[in-house]
C-alpha atoms as a PDB file:
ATOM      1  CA  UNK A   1      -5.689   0.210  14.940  1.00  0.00           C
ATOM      2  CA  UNK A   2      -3.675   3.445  14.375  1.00  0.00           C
ATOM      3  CA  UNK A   3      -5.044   7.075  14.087  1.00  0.00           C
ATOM      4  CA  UNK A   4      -5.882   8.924  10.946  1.00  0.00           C
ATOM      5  CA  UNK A   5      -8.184  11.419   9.796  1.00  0.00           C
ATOM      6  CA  UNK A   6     -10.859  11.491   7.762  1.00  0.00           C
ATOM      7  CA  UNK A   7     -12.051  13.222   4.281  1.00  0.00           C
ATOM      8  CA  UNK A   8     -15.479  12.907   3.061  1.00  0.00           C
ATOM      9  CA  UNK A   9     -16.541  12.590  -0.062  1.00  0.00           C
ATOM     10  CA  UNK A  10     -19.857  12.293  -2.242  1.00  0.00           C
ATOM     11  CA  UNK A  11     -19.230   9.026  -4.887  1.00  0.00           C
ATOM     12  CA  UNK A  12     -19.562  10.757  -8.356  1.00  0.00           C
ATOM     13  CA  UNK A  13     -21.572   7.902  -9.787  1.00  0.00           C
ATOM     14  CA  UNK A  14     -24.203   7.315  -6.969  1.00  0.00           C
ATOM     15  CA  UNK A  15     -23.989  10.027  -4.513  1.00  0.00           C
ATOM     16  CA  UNK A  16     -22.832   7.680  -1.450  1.00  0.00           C
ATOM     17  CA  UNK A  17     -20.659   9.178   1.040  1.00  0.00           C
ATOM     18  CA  UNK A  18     -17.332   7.524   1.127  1.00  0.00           C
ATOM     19  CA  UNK A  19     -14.615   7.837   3.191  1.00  0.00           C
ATOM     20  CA  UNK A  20     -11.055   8.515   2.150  1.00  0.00           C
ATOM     21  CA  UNK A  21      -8.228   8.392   5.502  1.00  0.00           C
ATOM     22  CA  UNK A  22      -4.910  10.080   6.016  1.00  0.00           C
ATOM     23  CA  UNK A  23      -1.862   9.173   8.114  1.00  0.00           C
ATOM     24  CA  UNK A  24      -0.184  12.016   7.269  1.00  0.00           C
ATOM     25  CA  UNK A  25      -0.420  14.950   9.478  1.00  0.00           C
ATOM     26  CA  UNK A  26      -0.996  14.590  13.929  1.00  0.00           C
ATOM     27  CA  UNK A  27      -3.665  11.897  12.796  1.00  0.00           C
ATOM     28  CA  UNK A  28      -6.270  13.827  15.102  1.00  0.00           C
ATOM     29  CA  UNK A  29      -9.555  11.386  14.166  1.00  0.00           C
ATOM     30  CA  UNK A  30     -10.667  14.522  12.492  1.00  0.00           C
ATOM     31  CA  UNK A  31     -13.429  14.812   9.633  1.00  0.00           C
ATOM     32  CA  UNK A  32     -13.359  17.186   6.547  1.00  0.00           C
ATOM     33  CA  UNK A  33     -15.102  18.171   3.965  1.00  0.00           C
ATOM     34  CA  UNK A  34     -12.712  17.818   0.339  1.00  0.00           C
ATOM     35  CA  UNK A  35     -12.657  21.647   0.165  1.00  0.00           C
ATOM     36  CA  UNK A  36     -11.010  22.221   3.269  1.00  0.00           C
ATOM     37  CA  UNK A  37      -7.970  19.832   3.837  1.00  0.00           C
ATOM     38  CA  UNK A  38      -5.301  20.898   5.207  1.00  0.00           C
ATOM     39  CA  UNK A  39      -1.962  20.329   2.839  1.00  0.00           C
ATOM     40  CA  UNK A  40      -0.655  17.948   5.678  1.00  0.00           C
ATOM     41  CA  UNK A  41      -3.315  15.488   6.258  1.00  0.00           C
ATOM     42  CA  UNK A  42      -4.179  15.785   1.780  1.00  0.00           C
ATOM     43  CA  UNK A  43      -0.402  14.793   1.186  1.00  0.00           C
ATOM     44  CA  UNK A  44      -1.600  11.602   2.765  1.00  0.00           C
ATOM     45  CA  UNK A  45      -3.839  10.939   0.262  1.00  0.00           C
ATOM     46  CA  UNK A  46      -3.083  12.109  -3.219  1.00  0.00           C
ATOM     47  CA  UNK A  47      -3.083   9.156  -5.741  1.00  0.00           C
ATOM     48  CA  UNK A  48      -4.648   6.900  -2.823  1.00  0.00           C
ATOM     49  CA  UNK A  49      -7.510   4.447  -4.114  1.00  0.00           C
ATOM     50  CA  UNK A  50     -11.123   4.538  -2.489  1.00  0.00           C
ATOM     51  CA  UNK A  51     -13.869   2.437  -2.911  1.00  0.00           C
ATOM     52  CA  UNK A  52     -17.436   3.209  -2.891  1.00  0.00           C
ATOM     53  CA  UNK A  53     -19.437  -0.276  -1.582  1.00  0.00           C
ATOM     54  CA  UNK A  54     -22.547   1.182  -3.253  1.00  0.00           C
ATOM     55  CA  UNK A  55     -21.483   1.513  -6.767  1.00  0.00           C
ATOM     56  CA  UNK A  56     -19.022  -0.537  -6.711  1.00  0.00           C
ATOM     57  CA  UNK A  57     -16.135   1.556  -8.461  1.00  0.00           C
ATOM     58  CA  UNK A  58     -12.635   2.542  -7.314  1.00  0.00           C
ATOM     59  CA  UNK A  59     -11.649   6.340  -7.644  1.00  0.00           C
ATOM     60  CA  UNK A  60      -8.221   8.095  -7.466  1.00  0.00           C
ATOM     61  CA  UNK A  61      -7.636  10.971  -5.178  1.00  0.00           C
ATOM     62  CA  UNK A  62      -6.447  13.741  -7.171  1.00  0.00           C
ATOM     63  CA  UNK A  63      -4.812  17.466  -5.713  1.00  0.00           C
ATOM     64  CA  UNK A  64      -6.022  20.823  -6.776  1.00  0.00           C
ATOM     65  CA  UNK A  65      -3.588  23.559  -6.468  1.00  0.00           C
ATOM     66  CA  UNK A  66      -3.673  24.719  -2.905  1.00  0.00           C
ATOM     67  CA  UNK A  67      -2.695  27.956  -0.833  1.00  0.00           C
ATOM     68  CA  UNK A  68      -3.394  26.737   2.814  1.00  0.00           C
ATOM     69  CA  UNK A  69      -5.837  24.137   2.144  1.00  0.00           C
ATOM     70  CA  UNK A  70      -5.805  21.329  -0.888  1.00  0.00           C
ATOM     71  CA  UNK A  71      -8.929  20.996  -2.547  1.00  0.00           C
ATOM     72  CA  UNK A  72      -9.280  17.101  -3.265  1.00  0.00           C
ATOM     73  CA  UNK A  73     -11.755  15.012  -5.722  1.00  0.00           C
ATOM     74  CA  UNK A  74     -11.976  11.530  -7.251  1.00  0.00           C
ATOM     75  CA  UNK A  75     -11.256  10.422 -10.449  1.00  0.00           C
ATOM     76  CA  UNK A  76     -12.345   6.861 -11.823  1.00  0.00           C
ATOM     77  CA  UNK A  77      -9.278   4.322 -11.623  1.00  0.00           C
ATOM     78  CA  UNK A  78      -7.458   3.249 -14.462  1.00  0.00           C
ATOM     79  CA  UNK A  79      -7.510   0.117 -13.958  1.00  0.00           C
ATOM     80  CA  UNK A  80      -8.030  -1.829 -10.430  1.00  0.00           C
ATOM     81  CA  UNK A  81      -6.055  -4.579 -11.109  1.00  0.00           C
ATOM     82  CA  UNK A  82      -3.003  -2.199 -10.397  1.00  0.00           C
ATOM     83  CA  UNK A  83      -3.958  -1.521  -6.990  1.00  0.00           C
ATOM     84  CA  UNK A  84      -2.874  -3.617  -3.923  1.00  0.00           C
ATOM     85  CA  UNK A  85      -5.900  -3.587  -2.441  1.00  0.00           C
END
């Protein structure tokens, strides 16, 4: 099991916290909030897929235009039979 960090968000359908993880960056097992990620540790996951297990549904991450930090939200998927899962 490698390091990553972590960014948390709120499941737009149901409210659920899910968890969305990043590679990208020094991987520091850090935690943030989508409002605050820094552009290293967002690179690693714009266009990623995350699942909520309460709702069932997949959601895209999707990049805001950032000046130090990305600002990141989810987006339904298209269609989940595209993903590798």
């Amino acid at each position: 099991m490698g390091c990553f960090d972590s960014v948390i968000f709120d499941c737009p359908h149901c409210g659920n916290e899910i968890e969305g993880q990043s590679k990208s960056g020094d991987c520091g097992m850090r935690r943030y909030a989508p409002v605050e990620v820094p552009a290293d540790i967002a690179a690693g996951l714009i266009d990623e897929k995350i699942y909520c297990v309460n709702c069932k549904n997949y959601f895209r991450v999707v990049g805001q235009i950032p000046i130090i930090h990305l600002r990141l939200k989810l987006s339904q998927s298209d269609s989940d039979k595209n993903w590798d899962i």
